[in-house]
Structure formats: structure tokens, C-alpha cells
Protein backbone atom coordinates (compact mmCIF):
# COMPACT_ATOMS: atom_id res chain seq x y z
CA UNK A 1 -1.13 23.74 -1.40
CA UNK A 2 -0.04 24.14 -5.25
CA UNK A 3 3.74 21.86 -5.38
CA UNK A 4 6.35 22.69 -7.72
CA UNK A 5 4.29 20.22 -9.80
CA UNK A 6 2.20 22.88 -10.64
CA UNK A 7 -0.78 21.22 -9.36
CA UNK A 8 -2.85 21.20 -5.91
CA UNK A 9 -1.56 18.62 -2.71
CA UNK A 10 -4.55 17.38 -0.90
CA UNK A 11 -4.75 15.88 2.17
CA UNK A 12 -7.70 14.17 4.36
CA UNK A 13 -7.25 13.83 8.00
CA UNK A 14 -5.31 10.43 9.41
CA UNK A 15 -7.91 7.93 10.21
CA UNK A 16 -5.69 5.85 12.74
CA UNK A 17 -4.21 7.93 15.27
CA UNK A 18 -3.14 5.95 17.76
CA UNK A 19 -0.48 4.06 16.24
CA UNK A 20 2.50 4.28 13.80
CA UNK A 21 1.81 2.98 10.32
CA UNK A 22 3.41 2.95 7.06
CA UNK A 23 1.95 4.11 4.00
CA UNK A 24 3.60 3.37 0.40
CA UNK A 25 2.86 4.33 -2.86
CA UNK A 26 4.34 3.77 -6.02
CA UNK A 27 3.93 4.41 -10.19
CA UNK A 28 5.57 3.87 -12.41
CA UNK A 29 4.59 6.83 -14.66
CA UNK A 30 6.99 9.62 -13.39
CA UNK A 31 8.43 12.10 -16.31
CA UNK A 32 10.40 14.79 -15.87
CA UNK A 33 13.00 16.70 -18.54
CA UNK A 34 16.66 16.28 -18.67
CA UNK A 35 17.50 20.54 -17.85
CA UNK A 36 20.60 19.90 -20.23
CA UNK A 37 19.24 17.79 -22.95
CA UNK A 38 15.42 18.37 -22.75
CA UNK A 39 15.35 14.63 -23.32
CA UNK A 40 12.54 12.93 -21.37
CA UNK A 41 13.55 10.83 -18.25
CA UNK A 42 11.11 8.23 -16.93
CA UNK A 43 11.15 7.13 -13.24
CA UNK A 44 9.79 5.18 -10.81
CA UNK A 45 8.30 7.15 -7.68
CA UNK A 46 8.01 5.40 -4.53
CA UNK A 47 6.76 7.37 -1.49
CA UNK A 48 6.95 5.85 2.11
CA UNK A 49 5.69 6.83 4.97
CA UNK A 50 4.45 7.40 8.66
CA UNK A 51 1.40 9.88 8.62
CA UNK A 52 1.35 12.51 11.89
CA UNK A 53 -2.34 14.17 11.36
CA UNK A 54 -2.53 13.83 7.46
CA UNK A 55 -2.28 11.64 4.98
CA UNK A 56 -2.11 12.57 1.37
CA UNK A 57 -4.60 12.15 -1.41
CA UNK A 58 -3.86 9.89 -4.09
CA UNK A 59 -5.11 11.30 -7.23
CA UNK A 60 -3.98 14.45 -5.96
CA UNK A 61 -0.42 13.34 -5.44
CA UNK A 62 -0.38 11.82 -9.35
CA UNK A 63 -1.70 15.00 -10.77
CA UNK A 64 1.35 17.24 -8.75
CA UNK A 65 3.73 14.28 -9.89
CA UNK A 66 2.28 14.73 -13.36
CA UNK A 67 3.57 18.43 -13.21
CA UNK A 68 7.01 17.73 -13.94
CA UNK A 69 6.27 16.47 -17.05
CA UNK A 70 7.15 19.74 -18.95
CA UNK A 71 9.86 20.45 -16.34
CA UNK A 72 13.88 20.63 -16.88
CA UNK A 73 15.00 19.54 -13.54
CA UNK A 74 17.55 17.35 -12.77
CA UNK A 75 16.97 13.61 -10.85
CA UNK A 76 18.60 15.03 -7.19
CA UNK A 77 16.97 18.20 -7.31
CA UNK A 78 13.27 16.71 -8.33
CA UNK A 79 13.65 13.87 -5.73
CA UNK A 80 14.34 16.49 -2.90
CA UNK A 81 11.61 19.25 -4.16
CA UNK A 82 8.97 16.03 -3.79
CA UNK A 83 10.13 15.36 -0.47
CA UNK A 84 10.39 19.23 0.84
CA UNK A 85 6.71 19.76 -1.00
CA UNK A 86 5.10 16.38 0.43
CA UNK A 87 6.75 17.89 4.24
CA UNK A 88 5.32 20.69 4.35
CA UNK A 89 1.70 19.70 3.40
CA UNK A 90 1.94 16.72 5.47
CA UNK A 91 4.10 17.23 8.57
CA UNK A 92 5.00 13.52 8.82
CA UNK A 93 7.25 11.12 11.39
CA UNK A 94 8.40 10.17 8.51
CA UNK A 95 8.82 10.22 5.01
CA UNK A 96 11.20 8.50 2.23
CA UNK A 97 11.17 9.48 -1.51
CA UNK A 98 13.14 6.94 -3.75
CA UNK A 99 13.10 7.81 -7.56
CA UNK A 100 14.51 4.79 -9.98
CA UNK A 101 15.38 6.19 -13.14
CA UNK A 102 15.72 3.99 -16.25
CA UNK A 103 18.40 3.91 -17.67
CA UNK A 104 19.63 6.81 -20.31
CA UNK A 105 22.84 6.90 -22.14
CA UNK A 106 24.01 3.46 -20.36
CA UNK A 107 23.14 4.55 -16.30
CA UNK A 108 20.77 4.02 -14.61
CA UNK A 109 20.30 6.22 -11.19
CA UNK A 110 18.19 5.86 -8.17
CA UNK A 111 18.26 8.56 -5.49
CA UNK A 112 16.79 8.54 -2.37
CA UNK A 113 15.97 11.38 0.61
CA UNK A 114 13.95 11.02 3.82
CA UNK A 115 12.62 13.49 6.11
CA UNK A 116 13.07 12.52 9.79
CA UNK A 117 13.39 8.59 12.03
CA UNK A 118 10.61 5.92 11.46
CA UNK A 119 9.39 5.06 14.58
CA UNK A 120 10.39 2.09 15.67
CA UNK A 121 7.24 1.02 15.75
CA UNK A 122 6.88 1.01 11.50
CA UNK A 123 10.67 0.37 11.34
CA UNK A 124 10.15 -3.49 10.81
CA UNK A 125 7.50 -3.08 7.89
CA UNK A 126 9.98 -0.14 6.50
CA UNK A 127 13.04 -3.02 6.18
CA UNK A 128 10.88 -6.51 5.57
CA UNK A 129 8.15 -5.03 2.81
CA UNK A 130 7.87 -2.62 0.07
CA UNK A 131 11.47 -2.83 -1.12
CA UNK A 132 12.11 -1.26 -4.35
CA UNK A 133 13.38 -3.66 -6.62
């Protein structure tokens, strides 16, 4: 499936079925454009979470990220299209998007958007690891 990213979201099928699990990525290398400035603004990406049938491909995922390089988009509106894009390819339990922008023009902002519960099986890794500091 081709993301607003402009590039191709891969997935391989989930090779642990028969129990919840949490899978996080981050990097650190997220660029998108400020829509009213066209002033770069750098982020940190971190994707969380508990894989249904498919999981998604990692170099994929940083080449679809790496399409909103050249995109005016502002930081709520990006954070959501990852999440809605990631969905739909991937059909999780659950899924969390956090994007930590540095800080431009004094403020910094961080938002965040998840896509249905975490089981309560992954719920404990969700609160006790892979906090983004």
C-alpha cells in the first residue's frame, strides 16, 4: 500500500500468533515541513504496538516516513495520517504513534494518537518499558 509518505508499506505475516506482544520502533530521523513557514521540523517517531496478523517491515516503514520530507504538513495532522496509514495496512489490537518534536521558535511539542485498547496482556510492557523520554 503506497502511504501519504509517498512510498510503499510492507508487511510480512505475524510470526507469534498466539499471544499479545508489543512491538516498538523508534528514529530519530523524522522531517517533515512547517505548511506555514516551509521551515524544516525534525522529530522523533516512536511506533508501538500489538500486531493482529501483520507486522510491518522496517525498512519499508523508514522509506514511507522518509516521504514527508518534502511535505508541508503540520505536527497533529502528520502524527494522525501515520497512525490512520499504519491501520489500515496493519489492522492491529493496537497501535500508538508519539512524535517529539524539537524544539522551534522556543516549544517544543509532542503529540500522541492510538488506535484501539492494548490488551491487557501487553499493557504491563506498554507502561514499565519503552517510555519516550
Amino acid at each position: 500500500m503506497e502511504g501519504r509518505g509517498n512510498a510503499v508499506i510492507e508487511t510480512f505475516v505475524n510470526p507469534q500468533l498466539e499471544r499479545p506482544y508489543v512491538i516498538s520502533c523508534e528514529t530519530t530521523e523524522f522531517t517533515c515541513l512547517c505548511p506555514r513557514t516551509g521551515q524544516p521540523d525534525f522529530a522523533t517517531v516512536r511506533l508501538q504496538y500489538v500486531p493482529d496478523q501483520r507486522c510491518v517491515e522496517l525498512r519499508s516503514l523508514k522509506r514511507y516516513l522518509w516521504g514527508y520530507r518534502t511535505r508541508g504538513v503540520f505536527h497533529e495532522a502528520v502524527c494522525n495520517q501515520i497512525l490512520n496509514d499504519l491501520v489500515q495496512q496493519l489492522s492491529p489490537h493496537w497501535m500508538r504513534i508519539t512524535l517529539r518534536f524539537n524544539i522551534r521558535g522556543g516549544i517544543a511539542t509532542t503529540v500522541t494518537t492510538q488506535h484501539g485498547v492494548c490488551p491487557q496482556d501487553a499493557k504491563e510492557i506498554t507502561t514499565s518499558q519503552h517510555k519516550l523520554e
